[in-house]
C-alpha atoms as a PDB file:
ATOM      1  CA  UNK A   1      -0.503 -48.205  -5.990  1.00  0.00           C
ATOM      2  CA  UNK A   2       0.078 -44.944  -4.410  1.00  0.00           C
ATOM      3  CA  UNK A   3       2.779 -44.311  -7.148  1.00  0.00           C
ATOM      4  CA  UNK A   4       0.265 -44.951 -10.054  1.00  0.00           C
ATOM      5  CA  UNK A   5      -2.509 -42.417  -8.338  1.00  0.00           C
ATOM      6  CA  UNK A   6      -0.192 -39.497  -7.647  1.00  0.00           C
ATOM      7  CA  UNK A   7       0.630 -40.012 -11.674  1.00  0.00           C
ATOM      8  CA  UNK A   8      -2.420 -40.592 -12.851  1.00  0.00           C
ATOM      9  CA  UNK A   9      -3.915 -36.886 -11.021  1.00  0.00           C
ATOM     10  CA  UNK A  10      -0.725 -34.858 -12.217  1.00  0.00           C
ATOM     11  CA  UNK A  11      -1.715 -36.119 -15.440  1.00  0.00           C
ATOM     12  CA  UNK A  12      -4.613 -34.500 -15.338  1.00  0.00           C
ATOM     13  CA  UNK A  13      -3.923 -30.796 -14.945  1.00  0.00           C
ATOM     14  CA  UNK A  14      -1.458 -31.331 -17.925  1.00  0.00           C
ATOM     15  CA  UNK A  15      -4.045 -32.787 -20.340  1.00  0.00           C
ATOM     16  CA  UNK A  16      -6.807 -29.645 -19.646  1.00  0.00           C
ATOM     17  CA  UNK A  17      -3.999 -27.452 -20.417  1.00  0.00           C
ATOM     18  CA  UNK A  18      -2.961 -28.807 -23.644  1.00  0.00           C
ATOM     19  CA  UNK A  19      -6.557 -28.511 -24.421  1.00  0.00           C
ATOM     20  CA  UNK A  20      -7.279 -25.322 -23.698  1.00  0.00           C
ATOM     21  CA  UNK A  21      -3.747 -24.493 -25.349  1.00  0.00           C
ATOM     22  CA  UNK A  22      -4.835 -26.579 -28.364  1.00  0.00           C
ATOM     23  CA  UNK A  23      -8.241 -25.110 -28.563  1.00  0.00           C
ATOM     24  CA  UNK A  24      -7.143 -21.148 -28.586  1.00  0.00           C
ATOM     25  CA  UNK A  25      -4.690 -22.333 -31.757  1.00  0.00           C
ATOM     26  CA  UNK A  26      -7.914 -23.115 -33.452  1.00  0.00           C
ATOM     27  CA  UNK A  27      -8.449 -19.760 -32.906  1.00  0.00           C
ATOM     28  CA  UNK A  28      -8.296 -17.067 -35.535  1.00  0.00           C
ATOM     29  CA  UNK A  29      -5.028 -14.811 -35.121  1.00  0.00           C
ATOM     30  CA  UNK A  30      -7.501 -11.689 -34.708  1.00  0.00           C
ATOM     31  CA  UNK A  31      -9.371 -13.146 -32.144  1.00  0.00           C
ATOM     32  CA  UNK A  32      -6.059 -14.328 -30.185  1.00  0.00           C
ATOM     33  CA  UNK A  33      -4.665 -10.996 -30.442  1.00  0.00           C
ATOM     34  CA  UNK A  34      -7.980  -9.237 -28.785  1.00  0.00           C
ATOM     35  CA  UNK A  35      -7.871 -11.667 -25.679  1.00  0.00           C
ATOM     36  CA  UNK A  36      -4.051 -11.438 -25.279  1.00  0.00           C
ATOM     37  CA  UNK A  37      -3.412  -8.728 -23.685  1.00  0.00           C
ATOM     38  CA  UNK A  38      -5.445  -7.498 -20.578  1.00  0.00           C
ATOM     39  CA  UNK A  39      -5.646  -3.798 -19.876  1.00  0.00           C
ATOM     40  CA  UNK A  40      -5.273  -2.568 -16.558  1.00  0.00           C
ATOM     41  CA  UNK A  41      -6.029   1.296 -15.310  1.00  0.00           C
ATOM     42  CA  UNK A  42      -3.247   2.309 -14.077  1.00  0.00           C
ATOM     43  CA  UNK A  43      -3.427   5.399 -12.055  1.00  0.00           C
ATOM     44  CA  UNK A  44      -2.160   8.749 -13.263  1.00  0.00           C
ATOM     45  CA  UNK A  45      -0.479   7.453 -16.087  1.00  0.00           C
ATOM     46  CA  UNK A  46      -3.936   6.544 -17.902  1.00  0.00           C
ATOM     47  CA  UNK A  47      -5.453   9.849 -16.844  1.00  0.00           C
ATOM     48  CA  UNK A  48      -3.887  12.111 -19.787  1.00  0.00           C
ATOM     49  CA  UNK A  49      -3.822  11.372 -22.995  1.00  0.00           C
ATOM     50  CA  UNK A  50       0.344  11.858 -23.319  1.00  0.00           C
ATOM     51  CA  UNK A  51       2.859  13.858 -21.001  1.00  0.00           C
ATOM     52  CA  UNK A  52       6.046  15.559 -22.484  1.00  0.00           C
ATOM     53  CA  UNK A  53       9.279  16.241 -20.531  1.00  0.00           C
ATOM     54  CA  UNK A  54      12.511  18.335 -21.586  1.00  0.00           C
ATOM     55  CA  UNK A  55      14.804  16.162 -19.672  1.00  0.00           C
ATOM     56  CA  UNK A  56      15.098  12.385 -18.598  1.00  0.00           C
ATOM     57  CA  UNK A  57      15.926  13.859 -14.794  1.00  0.00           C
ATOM     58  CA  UNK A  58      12.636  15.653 -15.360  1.00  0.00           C
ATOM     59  CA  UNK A  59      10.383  12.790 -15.893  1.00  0.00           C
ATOM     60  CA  UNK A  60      11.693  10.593 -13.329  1.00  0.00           C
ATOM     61  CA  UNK A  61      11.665  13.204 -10.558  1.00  0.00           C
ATOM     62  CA  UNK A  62       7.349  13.527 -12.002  1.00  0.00           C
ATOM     63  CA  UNK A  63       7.518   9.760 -11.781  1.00  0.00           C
ATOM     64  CA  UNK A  64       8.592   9.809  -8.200  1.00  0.00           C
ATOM     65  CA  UNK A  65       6.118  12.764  -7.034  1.00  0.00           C
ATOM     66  CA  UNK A  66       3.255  11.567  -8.891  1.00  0.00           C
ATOM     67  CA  UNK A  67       2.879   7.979  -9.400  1.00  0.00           C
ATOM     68  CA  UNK A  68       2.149   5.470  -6.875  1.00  0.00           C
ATOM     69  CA  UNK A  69       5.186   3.110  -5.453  1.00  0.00           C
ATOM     70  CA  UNK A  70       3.703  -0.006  -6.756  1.00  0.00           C
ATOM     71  CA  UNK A  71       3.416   1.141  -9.986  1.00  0.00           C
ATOM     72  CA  UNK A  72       7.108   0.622 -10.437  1.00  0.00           C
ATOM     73  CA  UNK A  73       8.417   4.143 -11.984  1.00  0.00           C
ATOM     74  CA  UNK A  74      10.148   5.187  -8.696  1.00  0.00           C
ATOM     75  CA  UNK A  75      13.855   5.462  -8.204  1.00  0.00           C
ATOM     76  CA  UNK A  76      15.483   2.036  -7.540  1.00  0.00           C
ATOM     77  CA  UNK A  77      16.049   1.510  -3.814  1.00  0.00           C
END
């Protein structure tokens, strides 16, 4: 009996997600597209419109003086 319960609730997580999967394909494309993709601010890199750089060695040594760790630009430990 205990076998049939344990089943029965990891059913159920399973059968709201093919709903909600089946319900955003009823969706138009357009309105997929626009809740897709989340923005998130990312610090210093969203404060100027565009940055240039002569040299690759240039940008990352920016990267590592001006962006935060977490970010993810920093030299590879």
């Amino acid at each position: 009996m205990t076998v049939a319960t344990e089943t029965e609730s990891a059913a159920e997580p399973r059968a709201e997600w093919l709903a909600d999967f089946e319900a955003a394909a009823r969706r138009p494309l357009a309105t997929r597209l626009r809740y897709a993709f989340v923005h998130t601010y990312k610090p210093v890199l969203d404060d100027a419109p565009y940055r240039s750089f002569e040299t690759m060695a240039e940008y990352r040594a920016w990267c590592a003086a001006n962006l935060p760790a977490w970010l993810g630009y920093g030299p590879a430990v």
